[in-house]
N, C-alpha and C. Protein backbone atom coordinates (compact mmCIF):
# COMPACT_ATOMS: atom_id res chain seq x y z
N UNK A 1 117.45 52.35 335.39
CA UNK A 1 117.54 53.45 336.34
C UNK A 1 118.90 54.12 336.17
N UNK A 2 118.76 55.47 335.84
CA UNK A 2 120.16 56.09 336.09
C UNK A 2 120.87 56.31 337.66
N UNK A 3 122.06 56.01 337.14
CA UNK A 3 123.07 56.35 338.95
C UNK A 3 122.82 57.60 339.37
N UNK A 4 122.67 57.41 340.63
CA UNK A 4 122.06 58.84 341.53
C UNK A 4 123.61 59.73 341.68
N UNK A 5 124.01 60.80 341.54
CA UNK A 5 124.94 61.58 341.90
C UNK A 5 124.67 62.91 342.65
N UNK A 6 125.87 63.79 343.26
CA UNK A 6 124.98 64.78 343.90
C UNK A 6 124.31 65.73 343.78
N UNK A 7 124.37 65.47 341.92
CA UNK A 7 123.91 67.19 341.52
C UNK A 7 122.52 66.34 340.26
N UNK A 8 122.24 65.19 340.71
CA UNK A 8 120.94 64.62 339.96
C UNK A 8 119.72 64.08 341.22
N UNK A 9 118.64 64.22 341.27
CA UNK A 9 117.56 63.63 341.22
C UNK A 9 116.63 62.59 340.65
N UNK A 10 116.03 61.73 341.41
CA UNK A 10 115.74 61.21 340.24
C UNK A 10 114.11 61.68 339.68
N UNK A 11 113.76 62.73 340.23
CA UNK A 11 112.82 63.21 339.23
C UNK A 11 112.62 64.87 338.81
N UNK A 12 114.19 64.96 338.84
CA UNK A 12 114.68 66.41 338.16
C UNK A 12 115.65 65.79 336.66
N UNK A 13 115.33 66.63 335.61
CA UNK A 13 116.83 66.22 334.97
C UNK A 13 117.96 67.14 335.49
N UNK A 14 119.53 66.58 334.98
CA UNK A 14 120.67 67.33 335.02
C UNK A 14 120.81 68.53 335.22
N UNK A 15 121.33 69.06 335.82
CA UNK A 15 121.61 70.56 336.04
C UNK A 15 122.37 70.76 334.24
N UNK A 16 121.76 72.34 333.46
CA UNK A 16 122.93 72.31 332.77
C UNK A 16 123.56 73.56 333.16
N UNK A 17 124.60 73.11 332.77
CA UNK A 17 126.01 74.39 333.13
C UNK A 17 125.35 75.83 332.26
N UNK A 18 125.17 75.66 331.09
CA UNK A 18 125.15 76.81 330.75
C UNK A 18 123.76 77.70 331.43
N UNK A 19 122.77 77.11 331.52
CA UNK A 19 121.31 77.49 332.17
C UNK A 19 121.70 77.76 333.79
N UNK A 20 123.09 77.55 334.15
CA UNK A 20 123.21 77.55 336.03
C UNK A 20 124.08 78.95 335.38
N UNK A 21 124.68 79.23 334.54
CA UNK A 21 125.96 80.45 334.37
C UNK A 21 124.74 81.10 333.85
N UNK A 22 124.00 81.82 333.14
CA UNK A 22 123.03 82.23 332.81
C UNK A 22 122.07 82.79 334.01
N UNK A 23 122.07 81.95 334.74
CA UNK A 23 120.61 82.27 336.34
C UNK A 23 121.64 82.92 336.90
N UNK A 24 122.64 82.55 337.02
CA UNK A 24 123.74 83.70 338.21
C UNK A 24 123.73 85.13 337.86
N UNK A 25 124.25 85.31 336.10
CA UNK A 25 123.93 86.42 335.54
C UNK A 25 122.98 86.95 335.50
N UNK A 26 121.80 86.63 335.25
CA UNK A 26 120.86 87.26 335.47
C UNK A 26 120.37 88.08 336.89
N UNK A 27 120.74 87.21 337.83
CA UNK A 27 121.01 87.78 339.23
C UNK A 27 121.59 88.69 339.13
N UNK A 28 123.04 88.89 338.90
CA UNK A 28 123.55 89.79 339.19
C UNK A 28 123.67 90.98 338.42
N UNK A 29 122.86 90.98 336.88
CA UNK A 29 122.16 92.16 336.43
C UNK A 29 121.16 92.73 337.50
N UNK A 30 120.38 91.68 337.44
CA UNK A 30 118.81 92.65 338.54
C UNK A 30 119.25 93.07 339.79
N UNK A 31 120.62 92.42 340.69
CA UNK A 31 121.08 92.93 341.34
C UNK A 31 121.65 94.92 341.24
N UNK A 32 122.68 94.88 340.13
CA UNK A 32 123.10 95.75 339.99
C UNK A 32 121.76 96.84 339.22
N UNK A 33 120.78 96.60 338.59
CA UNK A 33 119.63 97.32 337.97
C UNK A 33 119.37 97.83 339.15
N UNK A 34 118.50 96.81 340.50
CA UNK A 34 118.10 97.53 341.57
C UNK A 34 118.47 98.56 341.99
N UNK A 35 120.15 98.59 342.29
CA UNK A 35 120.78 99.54 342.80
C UNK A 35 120.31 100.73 343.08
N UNK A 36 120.28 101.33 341.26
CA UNK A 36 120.71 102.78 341.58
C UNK A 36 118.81 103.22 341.95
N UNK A 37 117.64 102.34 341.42
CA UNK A 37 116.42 102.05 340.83
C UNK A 37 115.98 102.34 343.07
N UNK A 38 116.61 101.37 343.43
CA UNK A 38 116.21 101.94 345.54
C UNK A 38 116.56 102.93 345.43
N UNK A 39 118.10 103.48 345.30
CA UNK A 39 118.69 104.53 345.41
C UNK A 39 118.02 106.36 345.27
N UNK A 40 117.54 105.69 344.30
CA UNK A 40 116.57 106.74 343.53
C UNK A 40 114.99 106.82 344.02
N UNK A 41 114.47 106.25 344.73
CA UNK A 41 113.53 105.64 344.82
C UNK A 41 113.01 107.52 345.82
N UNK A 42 112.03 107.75 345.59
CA UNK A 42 111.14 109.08 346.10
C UNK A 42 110.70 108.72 347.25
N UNK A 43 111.12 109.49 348.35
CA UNK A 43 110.82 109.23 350.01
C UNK A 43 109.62 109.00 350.00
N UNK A 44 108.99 110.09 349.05
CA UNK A 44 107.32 110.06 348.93
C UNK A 44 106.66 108.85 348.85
N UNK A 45 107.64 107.91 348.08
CA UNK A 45 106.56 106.82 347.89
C UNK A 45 105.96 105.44 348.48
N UNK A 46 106.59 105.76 350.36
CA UNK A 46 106.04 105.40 350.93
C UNK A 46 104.53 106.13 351.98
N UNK A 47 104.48 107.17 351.45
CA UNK A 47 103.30 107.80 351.79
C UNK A 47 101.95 107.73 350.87
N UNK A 48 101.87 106.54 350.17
CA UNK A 48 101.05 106.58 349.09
C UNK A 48 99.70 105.68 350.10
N UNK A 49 100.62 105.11 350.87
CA UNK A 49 99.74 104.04 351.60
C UNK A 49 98.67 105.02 353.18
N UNK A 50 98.86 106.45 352.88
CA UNK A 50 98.40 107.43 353.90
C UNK A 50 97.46 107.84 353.05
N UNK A 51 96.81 107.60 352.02
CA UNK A 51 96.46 108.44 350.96
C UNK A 51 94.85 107.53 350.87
N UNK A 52 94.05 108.23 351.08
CA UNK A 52 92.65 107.33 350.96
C UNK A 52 92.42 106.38 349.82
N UNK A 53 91.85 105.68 349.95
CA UNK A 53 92.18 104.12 348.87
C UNK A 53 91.08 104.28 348.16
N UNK A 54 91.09 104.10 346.86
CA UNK A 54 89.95 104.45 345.96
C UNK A 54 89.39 102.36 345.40
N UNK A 55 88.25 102.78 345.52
CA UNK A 55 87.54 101.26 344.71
C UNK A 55 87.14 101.82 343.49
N UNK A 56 87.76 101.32 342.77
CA UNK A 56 87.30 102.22 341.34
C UNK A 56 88.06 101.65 340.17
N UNK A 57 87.93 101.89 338.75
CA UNK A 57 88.78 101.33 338.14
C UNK A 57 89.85 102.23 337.86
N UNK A 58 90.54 101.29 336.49
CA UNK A 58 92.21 101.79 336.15
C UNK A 58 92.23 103.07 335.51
N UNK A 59 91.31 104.15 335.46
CA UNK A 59 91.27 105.01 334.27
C UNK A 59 92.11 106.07 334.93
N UNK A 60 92.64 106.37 336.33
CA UNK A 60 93.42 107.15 337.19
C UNK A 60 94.89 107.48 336.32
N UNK A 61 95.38 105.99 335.33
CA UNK A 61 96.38 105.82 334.95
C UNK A 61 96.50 106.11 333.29
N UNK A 62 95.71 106.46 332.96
CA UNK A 62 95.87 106.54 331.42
C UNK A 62 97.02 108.37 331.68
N UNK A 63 97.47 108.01 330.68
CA UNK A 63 98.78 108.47 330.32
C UNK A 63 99.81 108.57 330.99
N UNK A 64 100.07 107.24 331.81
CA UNK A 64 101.20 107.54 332.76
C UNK A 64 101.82 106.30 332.40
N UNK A 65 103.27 105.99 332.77
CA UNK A 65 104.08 104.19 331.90
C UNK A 65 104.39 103.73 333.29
N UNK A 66 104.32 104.87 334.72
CA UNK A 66 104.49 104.06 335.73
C UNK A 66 103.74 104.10 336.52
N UNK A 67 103.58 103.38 337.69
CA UNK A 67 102.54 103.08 338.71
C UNK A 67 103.28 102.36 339.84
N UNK A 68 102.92 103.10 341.13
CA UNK A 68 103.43 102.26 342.54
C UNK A 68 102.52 101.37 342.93
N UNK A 69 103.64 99.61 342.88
CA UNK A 69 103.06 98.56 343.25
C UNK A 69 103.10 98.36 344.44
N UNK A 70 101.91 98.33 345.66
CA UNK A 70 102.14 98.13 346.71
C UNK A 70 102.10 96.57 347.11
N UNK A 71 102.49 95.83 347.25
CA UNK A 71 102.61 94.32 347.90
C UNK A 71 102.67 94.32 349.07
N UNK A 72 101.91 93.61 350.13
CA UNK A 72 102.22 93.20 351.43
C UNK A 72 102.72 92.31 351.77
N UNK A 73 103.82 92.21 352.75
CA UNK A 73 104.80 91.31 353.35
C UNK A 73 103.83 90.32 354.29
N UNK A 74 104.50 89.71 354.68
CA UNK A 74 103.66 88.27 355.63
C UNK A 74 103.21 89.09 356.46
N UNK A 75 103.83 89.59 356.85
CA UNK A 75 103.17 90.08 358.50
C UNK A 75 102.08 91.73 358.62
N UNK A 76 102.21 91.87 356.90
CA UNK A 76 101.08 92.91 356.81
C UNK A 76 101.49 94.34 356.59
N UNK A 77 102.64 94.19 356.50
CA UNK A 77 103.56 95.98 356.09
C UNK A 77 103.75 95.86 354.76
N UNK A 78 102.96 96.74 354.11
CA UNK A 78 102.67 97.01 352.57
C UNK A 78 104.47 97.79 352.54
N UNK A 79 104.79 97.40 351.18
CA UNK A 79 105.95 97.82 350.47
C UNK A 79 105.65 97.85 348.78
N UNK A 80 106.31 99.40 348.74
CA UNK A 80 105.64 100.19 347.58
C UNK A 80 106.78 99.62 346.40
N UNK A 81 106.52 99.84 345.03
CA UNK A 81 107.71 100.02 344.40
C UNK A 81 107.13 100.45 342.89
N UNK A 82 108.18 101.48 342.30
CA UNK A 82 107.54 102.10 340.67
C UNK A 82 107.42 100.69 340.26
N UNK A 83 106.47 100.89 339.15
CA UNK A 83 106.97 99.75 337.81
C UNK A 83 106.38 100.58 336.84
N UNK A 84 106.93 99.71 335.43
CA UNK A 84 106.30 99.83 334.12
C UNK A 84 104.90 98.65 334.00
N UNK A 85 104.29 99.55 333.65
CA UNK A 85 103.02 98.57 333.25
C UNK A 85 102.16 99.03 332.17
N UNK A 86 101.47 97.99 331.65
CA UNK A 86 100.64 97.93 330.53
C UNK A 86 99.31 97.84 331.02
N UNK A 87 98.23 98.34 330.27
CA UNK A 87 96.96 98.23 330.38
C UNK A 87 96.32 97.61 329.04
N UNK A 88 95.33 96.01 329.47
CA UNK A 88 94.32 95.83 328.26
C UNK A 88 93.00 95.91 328.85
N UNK A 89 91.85 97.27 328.51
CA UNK A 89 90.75 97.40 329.18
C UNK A 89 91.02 97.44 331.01
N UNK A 90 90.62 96.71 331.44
CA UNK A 90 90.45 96.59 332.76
C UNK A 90 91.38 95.84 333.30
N UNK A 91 92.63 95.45 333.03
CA UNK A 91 93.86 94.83 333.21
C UNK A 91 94.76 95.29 333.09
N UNK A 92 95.46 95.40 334.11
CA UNK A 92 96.87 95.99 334.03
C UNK A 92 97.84 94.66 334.35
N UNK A 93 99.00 94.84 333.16
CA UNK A 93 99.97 93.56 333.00
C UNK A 93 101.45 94.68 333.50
N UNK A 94 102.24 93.55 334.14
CA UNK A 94 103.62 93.92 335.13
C UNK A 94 104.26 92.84 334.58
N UNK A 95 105.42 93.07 334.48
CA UNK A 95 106.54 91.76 334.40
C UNK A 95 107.73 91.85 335.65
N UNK A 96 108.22 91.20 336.11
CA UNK A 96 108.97 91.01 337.02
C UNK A 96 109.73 89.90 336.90
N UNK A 97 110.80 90.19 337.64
CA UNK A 97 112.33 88.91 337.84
C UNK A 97 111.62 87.75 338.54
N UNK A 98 111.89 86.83 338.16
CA UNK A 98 110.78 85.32 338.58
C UNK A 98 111.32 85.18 340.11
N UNK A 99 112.65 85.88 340.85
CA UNK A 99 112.95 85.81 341.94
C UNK A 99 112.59 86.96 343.15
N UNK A 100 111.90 87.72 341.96
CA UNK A 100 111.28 89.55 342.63
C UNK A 100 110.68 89.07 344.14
N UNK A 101 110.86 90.12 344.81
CA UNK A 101 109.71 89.78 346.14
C UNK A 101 108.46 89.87 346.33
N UNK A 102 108.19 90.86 344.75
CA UNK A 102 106.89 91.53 345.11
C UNK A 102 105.67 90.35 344.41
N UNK A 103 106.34 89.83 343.58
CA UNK A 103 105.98 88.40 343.32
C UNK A 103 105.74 87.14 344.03
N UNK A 104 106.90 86.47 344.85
CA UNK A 104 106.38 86.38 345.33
C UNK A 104 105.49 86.81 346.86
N UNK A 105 105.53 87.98 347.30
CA UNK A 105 104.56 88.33 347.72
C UNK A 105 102.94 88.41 347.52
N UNK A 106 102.95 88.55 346.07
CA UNK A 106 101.49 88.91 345.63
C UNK A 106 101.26 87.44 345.53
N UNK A 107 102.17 86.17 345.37
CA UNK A 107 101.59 84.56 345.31
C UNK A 107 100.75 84.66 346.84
N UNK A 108 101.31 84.87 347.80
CA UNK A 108 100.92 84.83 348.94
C UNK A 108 99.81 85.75 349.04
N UNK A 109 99.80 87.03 348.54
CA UNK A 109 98.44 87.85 348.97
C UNK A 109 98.03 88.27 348.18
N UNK A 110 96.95 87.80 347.35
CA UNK A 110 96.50 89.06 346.18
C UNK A 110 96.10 90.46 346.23
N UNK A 111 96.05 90.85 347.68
CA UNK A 111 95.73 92.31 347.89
C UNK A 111 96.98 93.04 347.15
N UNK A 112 96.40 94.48 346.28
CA UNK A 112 97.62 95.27 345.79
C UNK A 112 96.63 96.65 345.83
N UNK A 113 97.58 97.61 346.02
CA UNK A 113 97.25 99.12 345.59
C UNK A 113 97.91 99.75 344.57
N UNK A 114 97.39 99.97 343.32
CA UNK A 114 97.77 100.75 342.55
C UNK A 114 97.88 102.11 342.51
N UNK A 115 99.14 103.23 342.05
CA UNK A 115 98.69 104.53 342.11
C UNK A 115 99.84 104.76 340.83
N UNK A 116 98.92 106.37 340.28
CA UNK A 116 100.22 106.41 339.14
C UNK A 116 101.28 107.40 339.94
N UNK A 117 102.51 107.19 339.48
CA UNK A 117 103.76 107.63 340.17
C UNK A 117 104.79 107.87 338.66
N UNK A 118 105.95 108.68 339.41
CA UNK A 118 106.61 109.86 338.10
C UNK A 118 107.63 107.86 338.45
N UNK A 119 108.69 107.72 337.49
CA UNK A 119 109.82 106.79 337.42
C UNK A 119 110.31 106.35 338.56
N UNK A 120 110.20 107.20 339.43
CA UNK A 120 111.17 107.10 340.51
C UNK A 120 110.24 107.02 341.86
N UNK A 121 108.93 106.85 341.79
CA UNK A 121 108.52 106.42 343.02
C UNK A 121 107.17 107.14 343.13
N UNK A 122 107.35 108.64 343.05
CA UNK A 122 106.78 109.82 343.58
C UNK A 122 105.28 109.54 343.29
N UNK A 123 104.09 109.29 344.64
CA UNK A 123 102.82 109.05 343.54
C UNK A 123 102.44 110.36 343.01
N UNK A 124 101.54 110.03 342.38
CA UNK A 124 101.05 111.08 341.82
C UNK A 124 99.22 110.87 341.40
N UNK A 125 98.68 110.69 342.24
CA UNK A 125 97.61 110.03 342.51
C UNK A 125 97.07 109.37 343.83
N UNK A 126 96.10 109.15 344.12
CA UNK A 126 95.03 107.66 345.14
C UNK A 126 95.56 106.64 344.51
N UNK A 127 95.64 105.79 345.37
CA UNK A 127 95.71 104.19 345.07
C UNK A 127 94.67 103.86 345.12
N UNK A 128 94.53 102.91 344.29
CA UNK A 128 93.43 101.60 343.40
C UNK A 128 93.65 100.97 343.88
N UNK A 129 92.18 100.01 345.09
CA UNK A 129 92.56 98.68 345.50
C UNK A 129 92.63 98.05 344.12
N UNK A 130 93.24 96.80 343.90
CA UNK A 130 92.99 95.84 343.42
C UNK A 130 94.04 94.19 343.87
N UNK A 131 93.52 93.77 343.17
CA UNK A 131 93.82 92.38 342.73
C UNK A 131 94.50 91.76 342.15
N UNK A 132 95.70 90.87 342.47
CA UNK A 132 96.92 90.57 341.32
C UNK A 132 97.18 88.85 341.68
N UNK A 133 97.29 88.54 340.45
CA UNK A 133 97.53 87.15 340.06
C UNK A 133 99.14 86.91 339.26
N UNK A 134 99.90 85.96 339.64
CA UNK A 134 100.85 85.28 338.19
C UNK A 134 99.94 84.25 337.73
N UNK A 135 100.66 84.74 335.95
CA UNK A 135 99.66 84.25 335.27
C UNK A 135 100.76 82.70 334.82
N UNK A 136 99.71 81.98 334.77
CA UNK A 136 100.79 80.89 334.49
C UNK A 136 100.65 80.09 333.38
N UNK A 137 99.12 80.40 332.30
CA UNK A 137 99.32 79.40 331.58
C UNK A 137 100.18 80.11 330.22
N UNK A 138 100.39 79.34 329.22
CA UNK A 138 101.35 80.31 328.41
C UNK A 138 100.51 80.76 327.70
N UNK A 139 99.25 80.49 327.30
CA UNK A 139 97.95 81.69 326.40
C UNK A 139 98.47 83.32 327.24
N UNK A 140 98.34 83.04 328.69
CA UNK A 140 97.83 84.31 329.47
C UNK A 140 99.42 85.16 328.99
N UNK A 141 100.41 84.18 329.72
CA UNK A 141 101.73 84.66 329.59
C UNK A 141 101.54 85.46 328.16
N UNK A 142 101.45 84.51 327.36
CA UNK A 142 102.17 85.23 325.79
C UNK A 142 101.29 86.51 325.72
N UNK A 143 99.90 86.44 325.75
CA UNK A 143 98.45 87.61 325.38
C UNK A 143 99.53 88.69 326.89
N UNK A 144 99.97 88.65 328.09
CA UNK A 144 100.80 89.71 328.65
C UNK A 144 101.50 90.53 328.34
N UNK A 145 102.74 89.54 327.65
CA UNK A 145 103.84 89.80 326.98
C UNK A 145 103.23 90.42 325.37
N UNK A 146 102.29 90.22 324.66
CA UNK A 146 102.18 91.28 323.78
C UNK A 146 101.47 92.31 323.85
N UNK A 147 100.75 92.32 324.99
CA UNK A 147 99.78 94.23 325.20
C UNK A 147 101.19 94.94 326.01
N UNK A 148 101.86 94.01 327.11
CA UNK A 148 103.22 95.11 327.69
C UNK A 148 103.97 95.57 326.29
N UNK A 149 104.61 94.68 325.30
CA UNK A 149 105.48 94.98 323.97
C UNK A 149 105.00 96.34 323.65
N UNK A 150 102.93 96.00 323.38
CA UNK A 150 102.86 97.26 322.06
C UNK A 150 102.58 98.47 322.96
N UNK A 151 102.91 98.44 324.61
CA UNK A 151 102.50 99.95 324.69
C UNK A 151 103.96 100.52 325.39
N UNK A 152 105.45 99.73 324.70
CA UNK A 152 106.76 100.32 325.20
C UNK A 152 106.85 101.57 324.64
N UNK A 153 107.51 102.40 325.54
CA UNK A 153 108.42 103.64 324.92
C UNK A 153 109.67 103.00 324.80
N UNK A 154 110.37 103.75 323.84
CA UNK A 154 111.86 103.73 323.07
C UNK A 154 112.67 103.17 324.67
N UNK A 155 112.67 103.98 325.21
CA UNK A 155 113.58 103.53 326.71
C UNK A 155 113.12 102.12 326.86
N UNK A 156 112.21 101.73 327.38
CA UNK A 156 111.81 100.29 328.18
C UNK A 156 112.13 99.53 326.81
N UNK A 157 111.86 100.12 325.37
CA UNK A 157 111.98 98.91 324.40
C UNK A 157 113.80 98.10 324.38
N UNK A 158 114.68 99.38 324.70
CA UNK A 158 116.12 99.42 324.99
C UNK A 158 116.30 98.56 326.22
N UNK A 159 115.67 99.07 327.51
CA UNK A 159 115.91 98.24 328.16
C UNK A 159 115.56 96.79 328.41
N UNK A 160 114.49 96.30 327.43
CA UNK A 160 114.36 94.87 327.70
C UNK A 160 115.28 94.59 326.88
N UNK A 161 115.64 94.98 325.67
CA UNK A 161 116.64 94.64 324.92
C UNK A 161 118.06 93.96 325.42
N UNK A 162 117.98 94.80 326.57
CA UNK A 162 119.79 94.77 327.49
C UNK A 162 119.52 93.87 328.38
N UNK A 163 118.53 93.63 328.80
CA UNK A 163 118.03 93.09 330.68
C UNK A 163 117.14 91.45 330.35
N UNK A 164 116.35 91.89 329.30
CA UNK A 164 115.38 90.32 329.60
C UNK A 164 116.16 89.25 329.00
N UNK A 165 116.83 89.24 327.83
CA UNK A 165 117.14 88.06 327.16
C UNK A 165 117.37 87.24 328.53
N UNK A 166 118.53 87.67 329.31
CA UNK A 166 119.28 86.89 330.34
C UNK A 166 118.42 86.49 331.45
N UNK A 167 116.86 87.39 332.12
CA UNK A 167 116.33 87.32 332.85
C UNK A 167 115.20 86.21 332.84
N UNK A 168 114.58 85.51 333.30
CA UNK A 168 113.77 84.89 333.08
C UNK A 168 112.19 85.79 334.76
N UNK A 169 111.12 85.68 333.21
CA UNK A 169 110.16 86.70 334.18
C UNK A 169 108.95 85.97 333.93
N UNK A 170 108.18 87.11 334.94
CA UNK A 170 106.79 86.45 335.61
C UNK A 170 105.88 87.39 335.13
N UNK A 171 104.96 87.25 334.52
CA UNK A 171 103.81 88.12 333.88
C UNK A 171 102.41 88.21 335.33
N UNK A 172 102.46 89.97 335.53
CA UNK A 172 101.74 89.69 336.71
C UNK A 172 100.31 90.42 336.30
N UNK A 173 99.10 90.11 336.82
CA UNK A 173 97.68 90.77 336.14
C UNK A 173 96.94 91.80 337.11
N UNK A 174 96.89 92.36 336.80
CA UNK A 174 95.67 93.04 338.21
C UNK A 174 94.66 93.69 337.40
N UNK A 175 93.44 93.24 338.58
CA UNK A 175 92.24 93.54 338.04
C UNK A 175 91.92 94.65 339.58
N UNK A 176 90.77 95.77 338.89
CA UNK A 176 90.32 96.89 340.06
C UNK A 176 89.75 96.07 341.02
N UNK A 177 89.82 96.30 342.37
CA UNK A 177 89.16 95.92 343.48
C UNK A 177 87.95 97.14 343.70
N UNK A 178 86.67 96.82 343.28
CA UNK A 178 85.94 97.87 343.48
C UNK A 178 84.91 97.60 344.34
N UNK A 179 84.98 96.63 345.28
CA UNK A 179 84.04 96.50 346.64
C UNK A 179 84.87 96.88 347.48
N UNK A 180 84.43 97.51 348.79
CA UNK A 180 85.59 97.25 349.58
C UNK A 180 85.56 96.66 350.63
């Protein structure tokens, strides 16, 4: 049996230093990313949720790289936010900071509304009920991570370049909610 100390468990291994200096940084990139990303954020795009809700599929979104993710909080107040997302067929793939809210939010509720929106918030469209899962096995993960890769523009390819090495993320799925 190894000696118990205060920074071991005995059914965790060791903390390592460099993987604890690494998670801080990464924090405090997505910290400072958020920033200007609220800042900027289109008044509009909390009015997306006033906007009649379509059951239907993803085809609203073809030619657009962003879309407002709506997630609901515990107590039922939907909160919008742009993202980049990918589409394979009837799946739309999201990546997010493994500490995001909207993550875990969507663990807690799979209800989501999709709508397409300009970078900065603004929809530009009905929201799409649907359905969102983290995907957890690494088939799903990796098959995520290569339909998001092949449909980057030059910008997002730059910015994972600068942002993910350090980040560690969550591959998120949504499928159309078309009953209602």
């Amino acid at each position: 049996m190894t000696p118990q100390t205060e920074d071991t468990h005995p059914h965790q291994p060791p903390k390592d230093p460099r993987r604890q200096t690494r998670a801080r940084l990464s924090r405090r990139l997505v910290t400072l990313a958020k920033r200007p990303m609220v800042a900027t954020m289109d008044d509009s795009a909390h009015t997306v949720i006033d906007r009649p809700v379509r059951h239907t599929d993803f085809n609203a979104l073809t030619g657009h790289h962003h879309c407002l993710l709506v997630t609901y909080k515990r107590d039922g107040s939907p909160v919008p936010a742009p993202v980049w997302f990918a589409r394979d067929g009837e799946r739309l793939f999201v990546w997010t900071e493994v500490n995001a809210y909207k993550a875990k939010r969507l663990r807690r509720d799979p209800r989501a509304l999709i709508a397409p929106c300009s970078a900065t918030g603004k929809p530009l469209g009905d929201p799409i009920a649907a359905r969102g899962r983290i995907l957890e096995t690494v088939a799903d993960r990796t098959h995520a991570a290569r339909v998001i890769k092949s449909q980057w523009t030059p910008w997002q390819r730059a910015f994972a370049f600068a942002a993910r090495p350090v980040t560690e993320v969550h591959y998120l799925e949504f499928v159309p909610h078309t009953h209602g």
